[in-house]
N, C-alpha and C. Protein backbone atom coordinates (compact mmCIF):
# COMPACT_ATOMS: atom_id res chain seq x y z
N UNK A 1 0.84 -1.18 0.00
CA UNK A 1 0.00 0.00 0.00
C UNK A 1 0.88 1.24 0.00
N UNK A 2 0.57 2.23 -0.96
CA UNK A 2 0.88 3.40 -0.76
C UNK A 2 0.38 4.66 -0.59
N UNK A 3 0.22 5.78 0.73
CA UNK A 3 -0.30 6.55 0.12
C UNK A 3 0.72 7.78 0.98
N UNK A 4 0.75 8.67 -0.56
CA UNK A 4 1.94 9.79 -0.44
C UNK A 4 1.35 10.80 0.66
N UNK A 5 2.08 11.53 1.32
CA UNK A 5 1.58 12.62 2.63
C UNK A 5 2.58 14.17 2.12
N UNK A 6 2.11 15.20 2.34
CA UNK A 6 2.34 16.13 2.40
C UNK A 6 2.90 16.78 3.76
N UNK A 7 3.97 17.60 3.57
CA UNK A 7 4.35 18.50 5.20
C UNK A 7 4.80 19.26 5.36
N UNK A 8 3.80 20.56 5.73
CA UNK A 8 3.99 21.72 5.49
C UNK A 8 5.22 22.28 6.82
N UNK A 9 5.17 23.66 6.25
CA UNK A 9 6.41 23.90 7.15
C UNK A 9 5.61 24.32 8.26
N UNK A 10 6.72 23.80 9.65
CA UNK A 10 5.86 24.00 10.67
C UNK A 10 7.01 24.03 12.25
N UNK A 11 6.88 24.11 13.32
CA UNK A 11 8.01 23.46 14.07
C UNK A 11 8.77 23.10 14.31
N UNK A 12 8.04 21.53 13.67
CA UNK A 12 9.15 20.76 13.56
C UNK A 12 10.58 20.70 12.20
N UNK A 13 10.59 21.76 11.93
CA UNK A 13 11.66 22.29 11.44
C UNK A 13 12.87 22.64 12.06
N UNK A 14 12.82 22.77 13.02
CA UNK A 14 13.20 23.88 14.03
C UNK A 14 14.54 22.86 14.08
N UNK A 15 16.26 23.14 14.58
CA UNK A 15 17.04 22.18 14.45
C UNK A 15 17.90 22.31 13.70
N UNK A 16 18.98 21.56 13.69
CA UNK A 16 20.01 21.45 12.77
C UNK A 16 19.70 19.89 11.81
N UNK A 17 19.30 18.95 12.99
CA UNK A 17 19.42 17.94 12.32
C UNK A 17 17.78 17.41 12.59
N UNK A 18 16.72 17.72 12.58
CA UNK A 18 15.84 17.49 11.87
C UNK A 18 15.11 16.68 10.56
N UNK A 19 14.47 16.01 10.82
CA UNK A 19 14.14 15.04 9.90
C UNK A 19 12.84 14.86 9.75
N UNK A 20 11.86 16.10 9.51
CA UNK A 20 10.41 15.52 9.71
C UNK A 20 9.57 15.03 8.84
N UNK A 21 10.32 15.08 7.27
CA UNK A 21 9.49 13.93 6.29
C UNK A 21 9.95 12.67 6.85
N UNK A 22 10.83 12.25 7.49
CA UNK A 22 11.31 10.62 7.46
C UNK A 22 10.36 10.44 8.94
N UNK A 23 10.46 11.62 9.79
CA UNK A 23 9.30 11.45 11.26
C UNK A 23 7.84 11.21 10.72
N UNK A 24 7.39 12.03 9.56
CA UNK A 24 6.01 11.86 9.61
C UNK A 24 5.80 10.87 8.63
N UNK A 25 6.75 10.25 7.84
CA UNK A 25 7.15 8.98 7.50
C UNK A 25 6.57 7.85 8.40
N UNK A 26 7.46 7.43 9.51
CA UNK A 26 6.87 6.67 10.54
C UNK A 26 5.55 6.42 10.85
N UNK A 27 5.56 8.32 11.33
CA UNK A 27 4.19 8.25 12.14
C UNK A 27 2.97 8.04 11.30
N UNK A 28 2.76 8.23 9.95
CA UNK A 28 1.97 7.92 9.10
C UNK A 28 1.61 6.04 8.59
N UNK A 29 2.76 5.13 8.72
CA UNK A 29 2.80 3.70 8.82
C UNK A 29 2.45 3.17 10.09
N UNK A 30 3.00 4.09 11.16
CA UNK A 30 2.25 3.50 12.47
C UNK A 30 0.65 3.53 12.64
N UNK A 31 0.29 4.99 11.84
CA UNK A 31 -1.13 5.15 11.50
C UNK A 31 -2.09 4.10 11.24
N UNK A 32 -1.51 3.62 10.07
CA UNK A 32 -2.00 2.77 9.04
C UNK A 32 -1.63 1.23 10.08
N UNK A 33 -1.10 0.94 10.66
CA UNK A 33 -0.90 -0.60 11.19
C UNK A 33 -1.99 -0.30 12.55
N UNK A 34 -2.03 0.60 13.11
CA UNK A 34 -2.78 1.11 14.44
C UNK A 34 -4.60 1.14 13.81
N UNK A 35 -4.78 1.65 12.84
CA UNK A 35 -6.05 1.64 11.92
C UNK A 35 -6.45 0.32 11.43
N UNK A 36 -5.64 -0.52 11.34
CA UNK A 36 -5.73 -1.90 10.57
C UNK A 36 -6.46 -2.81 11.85
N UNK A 37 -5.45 -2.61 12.76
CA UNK A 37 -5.81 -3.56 13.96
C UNK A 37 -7.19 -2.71 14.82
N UNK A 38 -7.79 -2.02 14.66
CA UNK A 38 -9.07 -1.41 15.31
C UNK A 38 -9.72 -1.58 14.30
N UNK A 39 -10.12 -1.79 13.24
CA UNK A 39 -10.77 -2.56 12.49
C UNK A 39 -10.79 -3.73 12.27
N UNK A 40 -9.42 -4.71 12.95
CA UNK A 40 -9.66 -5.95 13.06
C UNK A 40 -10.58 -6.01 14.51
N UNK A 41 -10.11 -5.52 15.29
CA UNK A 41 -11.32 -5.51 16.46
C UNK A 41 -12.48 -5.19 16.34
N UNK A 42 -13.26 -4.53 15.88
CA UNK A 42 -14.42 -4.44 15.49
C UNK A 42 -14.76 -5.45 14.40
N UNK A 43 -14.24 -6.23 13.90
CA UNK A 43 -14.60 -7.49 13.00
C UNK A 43 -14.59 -8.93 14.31
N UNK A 44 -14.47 -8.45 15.56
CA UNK A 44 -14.21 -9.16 17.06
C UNK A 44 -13.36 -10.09 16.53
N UNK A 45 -11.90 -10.25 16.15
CA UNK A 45 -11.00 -10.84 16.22
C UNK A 45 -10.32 -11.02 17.72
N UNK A 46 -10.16 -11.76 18.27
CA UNK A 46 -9.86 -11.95 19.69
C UNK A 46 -8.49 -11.63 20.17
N UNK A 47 -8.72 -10.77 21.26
CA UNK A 47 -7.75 -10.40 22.04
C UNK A 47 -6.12 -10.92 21.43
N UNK A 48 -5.17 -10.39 20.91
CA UNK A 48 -3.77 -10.85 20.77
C UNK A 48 -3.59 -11.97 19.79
N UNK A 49 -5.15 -12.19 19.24
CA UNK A 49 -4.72 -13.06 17.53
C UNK A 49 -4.75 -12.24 16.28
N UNK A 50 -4.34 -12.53 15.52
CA UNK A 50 -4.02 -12.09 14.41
C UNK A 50 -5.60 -11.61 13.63
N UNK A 51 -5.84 -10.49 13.49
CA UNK A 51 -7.23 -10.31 12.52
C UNK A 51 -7.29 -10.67 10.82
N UNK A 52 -8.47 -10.75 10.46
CA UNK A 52 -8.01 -10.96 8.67
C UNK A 52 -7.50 -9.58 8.01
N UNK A 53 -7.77 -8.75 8.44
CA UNK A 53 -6.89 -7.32 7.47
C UNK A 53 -5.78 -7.11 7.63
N UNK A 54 -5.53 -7.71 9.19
CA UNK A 54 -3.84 -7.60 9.51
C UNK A 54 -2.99 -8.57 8.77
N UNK A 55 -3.91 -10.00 8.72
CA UNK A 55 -3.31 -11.22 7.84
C UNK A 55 -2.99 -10.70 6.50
N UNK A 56 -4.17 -9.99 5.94
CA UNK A 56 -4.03 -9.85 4.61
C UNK A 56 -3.07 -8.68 3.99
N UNK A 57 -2.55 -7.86 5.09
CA UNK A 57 -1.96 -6.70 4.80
C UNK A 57 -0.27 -6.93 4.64
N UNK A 58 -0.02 -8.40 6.16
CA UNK A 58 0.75 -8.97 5.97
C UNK A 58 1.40 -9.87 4.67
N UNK A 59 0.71 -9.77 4.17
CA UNK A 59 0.97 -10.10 2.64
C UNK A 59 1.61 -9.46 1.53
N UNK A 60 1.61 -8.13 2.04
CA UNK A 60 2.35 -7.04 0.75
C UNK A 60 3.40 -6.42 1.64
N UNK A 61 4.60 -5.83 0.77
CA UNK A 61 5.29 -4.96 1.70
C UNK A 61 6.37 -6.24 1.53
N UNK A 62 8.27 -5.76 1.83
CA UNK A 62 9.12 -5.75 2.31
C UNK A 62 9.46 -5.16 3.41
N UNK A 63 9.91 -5.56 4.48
CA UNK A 63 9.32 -6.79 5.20
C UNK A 63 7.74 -7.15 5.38
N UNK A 64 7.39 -8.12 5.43
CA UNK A 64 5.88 -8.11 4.84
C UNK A 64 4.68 -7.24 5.95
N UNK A 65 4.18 -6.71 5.71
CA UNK A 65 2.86 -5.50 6.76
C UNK A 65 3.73 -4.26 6.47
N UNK A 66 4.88 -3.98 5.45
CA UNK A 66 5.29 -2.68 6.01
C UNK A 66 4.65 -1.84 4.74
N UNK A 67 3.92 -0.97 5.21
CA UNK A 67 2.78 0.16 4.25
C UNK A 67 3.95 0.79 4.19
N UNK A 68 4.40 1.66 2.80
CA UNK A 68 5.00 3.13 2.38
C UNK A 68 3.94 4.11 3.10
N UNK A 69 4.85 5.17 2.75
CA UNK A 69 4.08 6.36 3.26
C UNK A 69 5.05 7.33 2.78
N UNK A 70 5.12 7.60 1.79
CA UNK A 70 5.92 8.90 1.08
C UNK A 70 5.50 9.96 1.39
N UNK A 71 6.38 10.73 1.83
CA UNK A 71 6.48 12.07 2.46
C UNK A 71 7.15 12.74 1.46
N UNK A 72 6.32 13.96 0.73
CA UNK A 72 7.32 15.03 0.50
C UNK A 72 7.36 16.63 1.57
N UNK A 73 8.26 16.62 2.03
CA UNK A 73 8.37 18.51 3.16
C UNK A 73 8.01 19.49 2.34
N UNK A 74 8.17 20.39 2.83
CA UNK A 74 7.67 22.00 2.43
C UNK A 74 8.51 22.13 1.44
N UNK A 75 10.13 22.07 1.60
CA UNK A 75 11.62 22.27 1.34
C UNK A 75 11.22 21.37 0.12
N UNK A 76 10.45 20.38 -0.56
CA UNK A 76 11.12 19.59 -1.44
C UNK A 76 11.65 18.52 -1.22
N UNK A 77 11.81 18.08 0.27
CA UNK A 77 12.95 17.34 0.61
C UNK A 77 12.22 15.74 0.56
N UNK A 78 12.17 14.66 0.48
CA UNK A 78 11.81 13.19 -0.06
C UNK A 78 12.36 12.52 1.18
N UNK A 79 11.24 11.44 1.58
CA UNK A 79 11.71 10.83 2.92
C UNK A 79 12.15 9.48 2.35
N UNK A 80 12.70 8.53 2.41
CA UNK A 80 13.34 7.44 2.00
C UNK A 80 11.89 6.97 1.61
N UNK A 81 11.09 6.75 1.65
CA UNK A 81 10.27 5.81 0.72
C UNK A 81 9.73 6.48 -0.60
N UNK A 82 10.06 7.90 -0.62
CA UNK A 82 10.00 8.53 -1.92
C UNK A 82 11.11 7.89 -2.64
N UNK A 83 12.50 7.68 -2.52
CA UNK A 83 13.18 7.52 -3.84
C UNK A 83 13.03 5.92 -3.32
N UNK A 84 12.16 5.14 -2.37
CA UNK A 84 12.27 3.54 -2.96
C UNK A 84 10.85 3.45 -4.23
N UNK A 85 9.93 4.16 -4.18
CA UNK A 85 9.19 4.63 -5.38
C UNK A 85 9.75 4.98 -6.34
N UNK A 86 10.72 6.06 -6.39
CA UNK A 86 11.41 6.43 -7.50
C UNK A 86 12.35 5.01 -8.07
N UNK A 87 12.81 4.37 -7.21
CA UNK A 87 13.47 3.59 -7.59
C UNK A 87 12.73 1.83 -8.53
N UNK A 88 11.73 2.01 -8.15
CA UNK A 88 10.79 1.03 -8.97
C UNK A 88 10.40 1.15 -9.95
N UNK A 89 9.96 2.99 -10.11
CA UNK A 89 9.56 3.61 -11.51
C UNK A 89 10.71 3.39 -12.35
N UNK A 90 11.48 3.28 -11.80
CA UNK A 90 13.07 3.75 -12.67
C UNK A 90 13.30 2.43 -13.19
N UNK A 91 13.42 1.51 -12.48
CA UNK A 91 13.63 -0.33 -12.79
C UNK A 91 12.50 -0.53 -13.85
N UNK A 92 11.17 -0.28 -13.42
CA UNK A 92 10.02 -0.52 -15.29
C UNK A 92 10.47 0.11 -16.32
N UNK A 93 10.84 1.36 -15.85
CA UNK A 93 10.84 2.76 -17.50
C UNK A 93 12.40 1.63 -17.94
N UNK A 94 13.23 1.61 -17.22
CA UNK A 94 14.87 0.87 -17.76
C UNK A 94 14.35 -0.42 -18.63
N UNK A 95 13.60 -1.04 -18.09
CA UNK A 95 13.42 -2.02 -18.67
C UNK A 95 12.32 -2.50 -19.89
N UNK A 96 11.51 -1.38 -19.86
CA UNK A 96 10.91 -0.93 -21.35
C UNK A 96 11.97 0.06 -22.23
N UNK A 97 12.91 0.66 -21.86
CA UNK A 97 13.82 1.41 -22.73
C UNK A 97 14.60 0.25 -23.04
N UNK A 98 14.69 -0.81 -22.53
CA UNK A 98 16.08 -1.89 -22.93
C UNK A 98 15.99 -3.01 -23.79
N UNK A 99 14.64 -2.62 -23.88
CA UNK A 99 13.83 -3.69 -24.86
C UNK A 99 14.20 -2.80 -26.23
N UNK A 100 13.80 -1.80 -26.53
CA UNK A 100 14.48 -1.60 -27.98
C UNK A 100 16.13 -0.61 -28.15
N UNK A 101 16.51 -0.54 -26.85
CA UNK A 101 17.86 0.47 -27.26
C UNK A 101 19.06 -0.63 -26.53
N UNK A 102 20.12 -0.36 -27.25
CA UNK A 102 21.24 -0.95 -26.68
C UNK A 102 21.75 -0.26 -25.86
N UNK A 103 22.20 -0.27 -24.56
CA UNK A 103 22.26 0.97 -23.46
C UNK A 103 23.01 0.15 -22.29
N UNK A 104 23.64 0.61 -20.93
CA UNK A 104 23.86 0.29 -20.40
C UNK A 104 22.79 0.29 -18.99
N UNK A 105 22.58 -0.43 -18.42
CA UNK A 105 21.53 -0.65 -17.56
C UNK A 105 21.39 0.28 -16.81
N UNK A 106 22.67 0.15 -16.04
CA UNK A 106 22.76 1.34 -14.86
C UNK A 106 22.84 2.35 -14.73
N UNK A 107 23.33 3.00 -16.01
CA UNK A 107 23.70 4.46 -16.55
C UNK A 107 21.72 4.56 -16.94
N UNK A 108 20.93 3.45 -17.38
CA UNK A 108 19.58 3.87 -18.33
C UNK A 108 19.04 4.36 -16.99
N UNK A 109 18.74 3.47 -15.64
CA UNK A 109 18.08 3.37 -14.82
C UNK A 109 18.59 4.84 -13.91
N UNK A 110 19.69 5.02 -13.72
CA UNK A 110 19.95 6.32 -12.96
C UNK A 110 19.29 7.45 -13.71
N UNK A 111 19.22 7.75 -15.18
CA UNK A 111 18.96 8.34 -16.51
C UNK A 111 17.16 8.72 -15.90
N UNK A 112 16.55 7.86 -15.63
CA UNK A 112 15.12 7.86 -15.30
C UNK A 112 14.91 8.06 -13.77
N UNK A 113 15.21 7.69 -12.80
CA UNK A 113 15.76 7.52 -11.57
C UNK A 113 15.80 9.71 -11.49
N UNK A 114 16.80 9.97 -12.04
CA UNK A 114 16.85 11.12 -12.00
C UNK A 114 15.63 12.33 -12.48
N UNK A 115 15.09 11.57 -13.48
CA UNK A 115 13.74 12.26 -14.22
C UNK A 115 12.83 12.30 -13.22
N UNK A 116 12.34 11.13 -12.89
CA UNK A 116 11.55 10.93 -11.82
C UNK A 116 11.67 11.93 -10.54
N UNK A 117 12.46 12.02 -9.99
CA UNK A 117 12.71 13.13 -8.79
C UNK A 117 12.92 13.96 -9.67
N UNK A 118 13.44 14.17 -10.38
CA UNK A 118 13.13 16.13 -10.77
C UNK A 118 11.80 16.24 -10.94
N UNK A 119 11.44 15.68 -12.06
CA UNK A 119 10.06 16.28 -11.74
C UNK A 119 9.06 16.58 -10.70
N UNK A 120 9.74 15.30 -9.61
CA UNK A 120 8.60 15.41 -8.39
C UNK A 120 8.73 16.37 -7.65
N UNK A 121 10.04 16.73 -7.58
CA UNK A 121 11.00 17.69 -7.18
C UNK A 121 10.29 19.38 -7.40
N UNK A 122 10.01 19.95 -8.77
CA UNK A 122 9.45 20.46 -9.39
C UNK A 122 8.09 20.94 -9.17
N UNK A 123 7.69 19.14 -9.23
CA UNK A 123 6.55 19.74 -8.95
C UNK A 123 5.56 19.66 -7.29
N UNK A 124 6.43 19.49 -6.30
CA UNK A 124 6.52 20.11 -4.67
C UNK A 124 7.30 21.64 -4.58
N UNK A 125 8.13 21.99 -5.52
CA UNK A 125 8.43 23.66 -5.39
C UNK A 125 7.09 24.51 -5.92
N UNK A 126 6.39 23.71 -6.98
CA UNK A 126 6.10 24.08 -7.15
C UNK A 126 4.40 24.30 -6.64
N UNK A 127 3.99 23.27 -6.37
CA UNK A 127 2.88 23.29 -5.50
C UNK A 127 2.91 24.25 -3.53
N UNK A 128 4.22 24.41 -3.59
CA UNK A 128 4.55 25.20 -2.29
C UNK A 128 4.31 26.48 -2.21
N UNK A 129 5.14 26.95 -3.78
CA UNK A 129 4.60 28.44 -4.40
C UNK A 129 3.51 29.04 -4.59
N UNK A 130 2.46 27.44 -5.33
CA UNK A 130 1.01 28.56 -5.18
C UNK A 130 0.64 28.60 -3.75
N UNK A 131 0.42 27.44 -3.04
CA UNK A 131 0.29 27.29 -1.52
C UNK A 131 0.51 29.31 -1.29
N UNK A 132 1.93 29.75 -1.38
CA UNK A 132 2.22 30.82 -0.74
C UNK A 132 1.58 32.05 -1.16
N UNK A 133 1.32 31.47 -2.75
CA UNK A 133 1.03 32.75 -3.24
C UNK A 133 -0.75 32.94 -2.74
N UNK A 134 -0.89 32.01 -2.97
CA UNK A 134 -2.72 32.04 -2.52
C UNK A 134 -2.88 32.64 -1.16
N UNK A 135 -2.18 32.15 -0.19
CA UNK A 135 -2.15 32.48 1.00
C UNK A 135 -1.76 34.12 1.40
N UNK A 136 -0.92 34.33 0.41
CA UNK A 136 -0.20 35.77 0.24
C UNK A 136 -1.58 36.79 -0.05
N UNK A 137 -1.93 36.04 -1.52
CA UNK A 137 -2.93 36.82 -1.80
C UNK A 137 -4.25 37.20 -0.33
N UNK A 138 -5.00 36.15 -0.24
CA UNK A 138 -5.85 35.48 0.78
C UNK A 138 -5.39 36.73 2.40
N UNK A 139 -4.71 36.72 2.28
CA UNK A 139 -3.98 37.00 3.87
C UNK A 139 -3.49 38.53 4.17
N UNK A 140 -2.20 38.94 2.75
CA UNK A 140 -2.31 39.95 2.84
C UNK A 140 -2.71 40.86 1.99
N UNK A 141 -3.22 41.10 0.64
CA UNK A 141 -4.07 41.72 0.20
C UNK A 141 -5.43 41.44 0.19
N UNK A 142 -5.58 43.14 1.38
CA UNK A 142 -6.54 43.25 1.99
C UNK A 142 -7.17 44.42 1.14
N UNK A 143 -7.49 44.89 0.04
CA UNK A 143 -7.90 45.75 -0.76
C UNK A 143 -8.88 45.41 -1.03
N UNK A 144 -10.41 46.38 -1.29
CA UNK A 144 -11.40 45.69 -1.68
C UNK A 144 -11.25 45.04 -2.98
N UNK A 145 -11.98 44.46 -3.53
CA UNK A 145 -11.99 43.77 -4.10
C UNK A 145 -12.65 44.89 -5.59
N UNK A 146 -12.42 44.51 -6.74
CA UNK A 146 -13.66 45.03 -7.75
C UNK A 146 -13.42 44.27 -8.92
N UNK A 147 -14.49 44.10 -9.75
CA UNK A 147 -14.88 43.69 -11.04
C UNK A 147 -13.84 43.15 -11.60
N UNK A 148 -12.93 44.12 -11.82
CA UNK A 148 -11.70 43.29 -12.69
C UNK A 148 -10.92 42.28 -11.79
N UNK A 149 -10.76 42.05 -10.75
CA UNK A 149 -9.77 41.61 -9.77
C UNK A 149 -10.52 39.93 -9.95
N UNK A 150 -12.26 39.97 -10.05
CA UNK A 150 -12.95 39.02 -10.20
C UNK A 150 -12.79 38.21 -11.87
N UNK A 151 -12.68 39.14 -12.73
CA UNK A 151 -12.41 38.59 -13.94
C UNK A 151 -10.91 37.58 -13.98
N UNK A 152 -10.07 38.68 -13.68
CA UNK A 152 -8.61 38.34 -13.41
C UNK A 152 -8.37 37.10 -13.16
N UNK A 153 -8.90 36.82 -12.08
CA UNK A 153 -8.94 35.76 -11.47
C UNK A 153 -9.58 34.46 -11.58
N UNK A 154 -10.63 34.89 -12.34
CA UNK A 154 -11.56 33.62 -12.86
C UNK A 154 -10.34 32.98 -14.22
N UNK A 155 -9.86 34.09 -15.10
CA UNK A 155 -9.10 34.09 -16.08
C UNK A 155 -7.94 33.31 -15.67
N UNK A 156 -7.30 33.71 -14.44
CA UNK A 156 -6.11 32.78 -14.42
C UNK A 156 -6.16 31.09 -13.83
N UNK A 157 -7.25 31.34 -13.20
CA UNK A 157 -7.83 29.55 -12.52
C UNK A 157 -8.23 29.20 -13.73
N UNK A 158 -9.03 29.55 -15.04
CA UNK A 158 -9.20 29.08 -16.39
C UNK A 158 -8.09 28.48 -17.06
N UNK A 159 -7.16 29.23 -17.21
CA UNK A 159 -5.71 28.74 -17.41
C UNK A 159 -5.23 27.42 -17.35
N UNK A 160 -5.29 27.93 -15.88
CA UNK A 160 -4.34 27.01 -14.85
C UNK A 160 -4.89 25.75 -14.72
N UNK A 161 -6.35 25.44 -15.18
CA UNK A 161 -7.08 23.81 -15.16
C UNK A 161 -7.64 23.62 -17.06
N UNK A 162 -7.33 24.51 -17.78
CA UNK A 162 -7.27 24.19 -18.98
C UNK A 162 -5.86 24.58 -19.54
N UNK A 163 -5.00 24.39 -19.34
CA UNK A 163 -3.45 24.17 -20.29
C UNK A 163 -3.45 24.21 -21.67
N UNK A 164 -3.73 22.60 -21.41
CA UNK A 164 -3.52 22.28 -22.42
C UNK A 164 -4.17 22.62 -23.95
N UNK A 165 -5.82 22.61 -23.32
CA UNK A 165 -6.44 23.70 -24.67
C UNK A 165 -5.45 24.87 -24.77
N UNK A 166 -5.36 25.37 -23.79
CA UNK A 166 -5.20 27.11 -24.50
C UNK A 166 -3.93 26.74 -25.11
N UNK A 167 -2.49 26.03 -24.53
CA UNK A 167 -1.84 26.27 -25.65
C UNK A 167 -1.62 25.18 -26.69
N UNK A 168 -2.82 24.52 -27.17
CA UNK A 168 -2.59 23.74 -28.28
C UNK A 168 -3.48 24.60 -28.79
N UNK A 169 -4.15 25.49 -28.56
CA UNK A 169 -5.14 26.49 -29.61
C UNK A 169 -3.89 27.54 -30.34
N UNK A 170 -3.07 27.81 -29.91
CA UNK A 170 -2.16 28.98 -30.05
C UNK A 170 -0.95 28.52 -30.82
N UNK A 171 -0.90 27.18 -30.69
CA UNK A 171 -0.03 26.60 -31.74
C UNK A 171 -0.25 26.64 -33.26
């Protein structure tokens, strides 16, 4: 099971050596094993035996029950189960590129490996930015508001969830 978590800047920043995507890493798998087993109890699995969701969960995962929980921070920064994701994407894409190119494996797989985090990379700077800018807007412009500010704005959320029309129209 995977499911990716977000973490904004907050506190627990605070530090030299700080680590709070790989902390809320944890605490997000402890989540998920703590959630599993209170739903095996309410299915009345008995006291200190094994429930069927816990059985069945035990089934996926290295070492087996262990849920991912990819964390990306405020910073961009990737908690170790982000690049063991990256690192799986990278092992399929290598091995559909190796099927028709003559290449060296390890050089293909780092080649993608690297694509993969930039972009994700990219696109957590870049989801941080609107985060700020919205908030910027939202928070400190405090100006009334008028007519055009409403157009403006409808205009650039238009944009921003149609792309791809507008610039394949302009091509």
């Amino acid at each position: 099971m995977v499911d990716v978590k977000t973490f904004a800047c907050n506190g627990k920043y605070q530090g030299t050596n700080a680590t709070p995507a790989e902390d809320r890493q944890a605490q997000a798998a402890a989540e998920y094993t703590k959630r599993v087993k209170e739903i095996d109890t309410k299915l009345r699995t008995p006291e200190g035996a094994e429930g069927p969701l816990m059985a069945e969960m035990r089934t996926y995962g290295s070492p087996p029950g262990r849920v991912l929980a990819p964390v990306v921070g405020a910073f961009a920064e990737m908690s170790s189960d982000m690049y063991a994701l990256a690192d799986v994407i990278a092992a399929t894409m290598t091995a559909d590129h190796l099927q028709f190119f003559n290449a060296s494996a390890k050089q293909t797989r780092g080649m993608f490996r690297e694509r993969v985090l930039r972009d994700w990379g990219h696109a957590a700077h870049l989801g941080w930015a609107r985060l700020l800018h919205d908030r910027r807007r939202d928070l400190i412009d405090r100006r009334p508001s008028t007519d055009q500010d409403g157009e403006d704005e409808f205009h650039a959320n238009h944009l921003y969830h149609n792309r791809e029309q507008h610039f394949n129209a302009r091509r």
